[in-house]
Protein backbone atom coordinates (compact mmCIF):
# COMPACT_ATOMS: atom_id res chain seq x y z
CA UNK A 1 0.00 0.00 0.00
CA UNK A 2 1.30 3.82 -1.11
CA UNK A 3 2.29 5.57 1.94
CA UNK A 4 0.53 8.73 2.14
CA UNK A 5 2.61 12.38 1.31
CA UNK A 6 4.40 13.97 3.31
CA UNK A 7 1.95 16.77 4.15
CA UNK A 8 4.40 19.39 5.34
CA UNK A 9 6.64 18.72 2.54
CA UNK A 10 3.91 19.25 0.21
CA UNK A 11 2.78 22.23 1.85
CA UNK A 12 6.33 24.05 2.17
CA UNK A 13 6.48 23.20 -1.41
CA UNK A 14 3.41 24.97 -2.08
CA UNK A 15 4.51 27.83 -0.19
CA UNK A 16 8.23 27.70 -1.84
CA UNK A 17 5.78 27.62 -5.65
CA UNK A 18 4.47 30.85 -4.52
CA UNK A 19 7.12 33.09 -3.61
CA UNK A 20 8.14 34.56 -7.01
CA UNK A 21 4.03 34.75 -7.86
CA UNK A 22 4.12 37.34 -4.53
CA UNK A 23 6.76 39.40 -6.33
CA UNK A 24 5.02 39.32 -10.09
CA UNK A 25 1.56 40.48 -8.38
CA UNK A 26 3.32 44.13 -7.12
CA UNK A 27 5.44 44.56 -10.23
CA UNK A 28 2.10 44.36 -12.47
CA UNK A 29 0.00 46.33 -10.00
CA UNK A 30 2.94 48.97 -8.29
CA UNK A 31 3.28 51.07 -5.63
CA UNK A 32 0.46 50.67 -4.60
CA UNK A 33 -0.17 46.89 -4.44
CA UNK A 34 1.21 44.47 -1.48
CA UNK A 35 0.73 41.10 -2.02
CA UNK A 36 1.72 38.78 1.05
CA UNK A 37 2.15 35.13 1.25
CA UNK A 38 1.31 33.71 4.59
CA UNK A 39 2.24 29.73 6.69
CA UNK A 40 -0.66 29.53 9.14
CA UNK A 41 1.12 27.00 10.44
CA UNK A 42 2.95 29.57 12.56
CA UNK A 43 0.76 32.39 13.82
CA UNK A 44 3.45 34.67 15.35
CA UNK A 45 5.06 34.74 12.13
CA UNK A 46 3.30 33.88 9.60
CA UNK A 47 4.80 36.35 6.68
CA UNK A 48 7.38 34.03 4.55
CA UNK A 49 7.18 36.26 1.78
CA UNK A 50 5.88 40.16 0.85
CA UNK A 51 6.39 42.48 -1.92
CA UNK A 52 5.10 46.01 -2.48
CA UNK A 53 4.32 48.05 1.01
CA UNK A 54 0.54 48.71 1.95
CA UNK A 55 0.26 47.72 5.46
CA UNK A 56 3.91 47.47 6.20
CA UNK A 57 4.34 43.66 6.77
CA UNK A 58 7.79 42.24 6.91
CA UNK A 59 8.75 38.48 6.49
CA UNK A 60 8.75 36.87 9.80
CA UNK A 61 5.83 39.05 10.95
CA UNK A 62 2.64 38.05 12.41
CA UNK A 63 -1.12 37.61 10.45
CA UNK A 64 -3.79 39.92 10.37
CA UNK A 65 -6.93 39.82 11.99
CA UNK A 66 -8.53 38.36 9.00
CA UNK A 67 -5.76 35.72 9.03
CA UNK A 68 -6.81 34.81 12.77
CA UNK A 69 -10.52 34.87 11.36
CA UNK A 70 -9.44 32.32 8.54
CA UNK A 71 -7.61 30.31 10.93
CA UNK A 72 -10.40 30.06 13.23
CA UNK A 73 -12.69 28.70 10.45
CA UNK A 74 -10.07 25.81 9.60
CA UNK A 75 -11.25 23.70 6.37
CA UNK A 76 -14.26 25.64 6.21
CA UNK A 77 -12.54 28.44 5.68
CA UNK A 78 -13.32 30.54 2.22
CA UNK A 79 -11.34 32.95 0.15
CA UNK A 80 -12.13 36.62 0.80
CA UNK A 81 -12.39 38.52 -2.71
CA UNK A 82 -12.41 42.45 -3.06
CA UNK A 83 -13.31 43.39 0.57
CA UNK A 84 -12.63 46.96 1.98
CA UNK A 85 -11.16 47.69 5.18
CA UNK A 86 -9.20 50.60 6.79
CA UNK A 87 -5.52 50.53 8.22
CA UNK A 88 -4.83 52.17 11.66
CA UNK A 89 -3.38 55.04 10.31
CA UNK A 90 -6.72 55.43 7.69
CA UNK A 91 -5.24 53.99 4.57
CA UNK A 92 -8.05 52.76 2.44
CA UNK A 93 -7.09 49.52 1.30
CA UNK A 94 -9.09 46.83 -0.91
CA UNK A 95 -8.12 43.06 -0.37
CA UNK A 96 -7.99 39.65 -1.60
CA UNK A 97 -7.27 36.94 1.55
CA UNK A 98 -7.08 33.33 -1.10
CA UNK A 99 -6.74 30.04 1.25
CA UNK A 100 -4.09 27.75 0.51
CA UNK A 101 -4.64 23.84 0.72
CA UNK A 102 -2.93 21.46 0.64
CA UNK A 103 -3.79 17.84 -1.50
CA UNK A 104 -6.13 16.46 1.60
CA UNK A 105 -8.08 20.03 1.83
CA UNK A 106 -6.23 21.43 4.79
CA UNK A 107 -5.97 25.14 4.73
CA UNK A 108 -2.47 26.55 5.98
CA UNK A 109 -1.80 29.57 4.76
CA UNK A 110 -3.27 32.18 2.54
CA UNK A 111 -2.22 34.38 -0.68
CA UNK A 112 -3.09 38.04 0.03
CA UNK A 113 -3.60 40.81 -2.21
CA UNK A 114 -3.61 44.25 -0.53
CA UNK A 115 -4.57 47.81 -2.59
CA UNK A 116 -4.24 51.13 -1.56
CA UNK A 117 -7.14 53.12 -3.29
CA UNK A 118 -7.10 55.84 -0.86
CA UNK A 119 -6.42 58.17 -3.71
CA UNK A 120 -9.19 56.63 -5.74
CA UNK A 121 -11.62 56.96 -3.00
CA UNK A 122 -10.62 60.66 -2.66
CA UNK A 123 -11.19 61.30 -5.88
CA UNK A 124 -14.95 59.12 -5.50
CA UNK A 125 -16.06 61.78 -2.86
CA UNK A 126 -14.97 64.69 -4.55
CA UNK A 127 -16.71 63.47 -7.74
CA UNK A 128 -19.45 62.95 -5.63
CA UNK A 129 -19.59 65.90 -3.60
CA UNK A 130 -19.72 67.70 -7.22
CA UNK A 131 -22.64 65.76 -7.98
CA UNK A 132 -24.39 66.21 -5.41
CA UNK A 133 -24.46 62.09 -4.40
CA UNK A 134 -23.24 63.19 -1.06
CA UNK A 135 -19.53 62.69 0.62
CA UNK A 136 -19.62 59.93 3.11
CA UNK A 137 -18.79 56.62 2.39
CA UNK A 138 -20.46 53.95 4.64
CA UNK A 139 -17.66 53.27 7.47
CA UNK A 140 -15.46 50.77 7.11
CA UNK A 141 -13.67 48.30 9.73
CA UNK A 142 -10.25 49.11 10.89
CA UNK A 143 -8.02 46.25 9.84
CA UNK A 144 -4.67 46.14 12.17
CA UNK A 145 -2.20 44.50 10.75
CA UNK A 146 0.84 44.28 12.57
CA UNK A 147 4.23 42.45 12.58
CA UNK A 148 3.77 41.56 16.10
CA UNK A 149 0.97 39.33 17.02
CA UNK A 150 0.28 40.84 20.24
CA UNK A 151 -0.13 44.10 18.65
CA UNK A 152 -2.84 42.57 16.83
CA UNK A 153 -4.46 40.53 19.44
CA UNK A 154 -4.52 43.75 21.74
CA UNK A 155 -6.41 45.77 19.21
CA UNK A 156 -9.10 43.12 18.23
CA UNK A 157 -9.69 43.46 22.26
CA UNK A 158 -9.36 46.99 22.70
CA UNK A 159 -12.21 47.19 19.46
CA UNK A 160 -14.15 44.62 21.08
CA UNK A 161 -14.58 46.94 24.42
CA UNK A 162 -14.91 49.88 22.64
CA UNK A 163 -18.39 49.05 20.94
CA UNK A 164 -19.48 47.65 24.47
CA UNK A 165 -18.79 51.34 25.12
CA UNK A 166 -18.18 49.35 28.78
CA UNK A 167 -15.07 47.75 31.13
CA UNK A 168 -15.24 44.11 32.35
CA UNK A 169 -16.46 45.25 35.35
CA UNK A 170 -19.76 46.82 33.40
CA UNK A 171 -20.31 43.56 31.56
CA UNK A 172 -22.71 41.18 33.31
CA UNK A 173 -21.97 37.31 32.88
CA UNK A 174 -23.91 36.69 29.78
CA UNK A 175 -21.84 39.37 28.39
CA UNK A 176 -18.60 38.42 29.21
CA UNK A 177 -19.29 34.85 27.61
CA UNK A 178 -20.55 36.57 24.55
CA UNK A 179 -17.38 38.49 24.17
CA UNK A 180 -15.28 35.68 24.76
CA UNK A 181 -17.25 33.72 22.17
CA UNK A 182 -16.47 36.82 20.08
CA UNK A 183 -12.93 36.37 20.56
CA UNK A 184 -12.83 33.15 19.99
CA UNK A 185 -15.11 33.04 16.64
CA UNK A 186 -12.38 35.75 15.98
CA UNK A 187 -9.26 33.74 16.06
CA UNK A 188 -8.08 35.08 19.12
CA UNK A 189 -7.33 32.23 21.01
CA UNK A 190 -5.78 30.10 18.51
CA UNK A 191 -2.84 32.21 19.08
CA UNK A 192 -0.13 30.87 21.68
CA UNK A 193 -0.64 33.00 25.22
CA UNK A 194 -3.31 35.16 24.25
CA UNK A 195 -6.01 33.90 27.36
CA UNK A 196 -2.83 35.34 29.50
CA UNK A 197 -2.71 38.19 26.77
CA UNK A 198 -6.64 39.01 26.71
CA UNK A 199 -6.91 38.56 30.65
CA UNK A 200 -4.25 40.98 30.87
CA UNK A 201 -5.78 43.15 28.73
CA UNK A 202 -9.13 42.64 30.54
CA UNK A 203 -7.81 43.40 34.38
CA UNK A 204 -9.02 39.09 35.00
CA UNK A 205 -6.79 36.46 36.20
CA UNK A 206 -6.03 34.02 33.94
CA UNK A 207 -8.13 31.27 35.92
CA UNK A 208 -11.41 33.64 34.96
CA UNK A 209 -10.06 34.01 31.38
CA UNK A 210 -10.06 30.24 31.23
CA UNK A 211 -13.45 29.59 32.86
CA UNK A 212 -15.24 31.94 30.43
CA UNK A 213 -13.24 30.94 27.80
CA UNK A 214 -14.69 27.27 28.57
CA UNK A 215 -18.16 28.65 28.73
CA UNK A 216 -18.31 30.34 25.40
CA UNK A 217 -17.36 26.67 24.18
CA UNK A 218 -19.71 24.35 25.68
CA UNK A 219 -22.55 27.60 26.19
CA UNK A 220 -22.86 26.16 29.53
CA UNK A 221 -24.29 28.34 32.28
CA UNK A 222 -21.43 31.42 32.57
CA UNK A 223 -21.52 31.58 36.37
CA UNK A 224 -17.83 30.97 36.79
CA UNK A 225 -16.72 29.40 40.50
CA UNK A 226 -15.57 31.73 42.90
CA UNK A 227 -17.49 34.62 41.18
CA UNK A 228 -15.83 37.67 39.14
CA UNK A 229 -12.20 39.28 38.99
């Protein structure tokens, strides 16, 4: 009987296939294309290959939060075509996020394709201010992408807490599950450390940060022993 493939040999192949496609996708498109090749298979530093500077990723930096969103969907993960998204400093960027599998249907990594049509939506609302169509775009999410992954992981809380408008202490318990179950649908927590990260982040021990984390899972009654922190 054929022994099956060597998976990560197959994969690192796929991933070696890919590097000089990074650098042809910003020659054609310029300045102001990035296109960034990403191993899922390491979180913290995911970037094994970029060319063109959009969101300033570097090769051994860390994945996006729509990385940690594709990683938390697995297999059923999907490719992400033409989406819009802001960076942290406002940089209107439109992206591609393509899933890479290997022969057995395992994602591990992704193809990205990042734009910077800041100038071209400029040019939209002045056109449109002319017009008399009006001069503000619906908003757009604030993408951070950052070469460290606690950068990243910080933010996704920080954005979390800032639509609850509310601390932990605010938040009763059906609340605090639902954000953790937010996280977590997020990505958040397939990233080594981050429960010590977010309960850091949160002013909770880390025994709290696991309890709730436990609860979002199993939607079991979120009435953690010992009460709050």
């Amino acid at each position: 009987m054929t022994a099956a493939p060597d998976r990560e040999a197959e994969r690192d192949a796929i991933l070696a296939a890919l590097v000089p496609v990074v650098d042809g996708i910003a020659v054609t498109f310029g300045p102001v294309c990035e296109a960034v090749l990403h191993d899922y298979r390491r979180p913290e530093e995911s970037v094994v290959a970029v060319a063109g500077s959009v969101t300033g990723r570097t090769v051994g930096g860390a994945m996006s939060e729509i990385g940690m969103r594709v990683l938390a969907r697995g297999d059923e993960a999907a490719d992400e075509l033409n989406y819009l998204t802001r960076t942290g400093n406002g940089t209107l960027v439109k992206s591609s996020t393509i899933v890479l599998r290997d022969s057995a249907g395992t994602v591990f990594g992704a193809l990205c394709v990042n734009i910077d049509v800041t100038a071209v939506g400029q040019a939209h609302g002045i056109l449109g201010a002319l017009a008399g169509l009006g001069t503000a775009p619906d908003a757009l999410p604030t993408t951070t992408f950052g070469n460290d992954i606690d950068s990243v992981v910080e933010a996704i809380v920080d954005a979390h807490q800032l639509r609850q408008h509310r601390g932990w202490a605010q938040l009763d318990r059906a609340e605090r599950v639902r954000l953790f179950r937010d996280l977590d649908a997020r990505g958040v927590f397939a990233v080594r450390r981050a429960v010590e990260q977010v309960a850091a982040r949160l002013g909770i021990s880390r025994a709290t940060a696991y309890t709730y984390l436990s609860h979002a899972r199993t939607a079991t009654d979120p009435n953690p022993a010992g009460g709050t922190s």
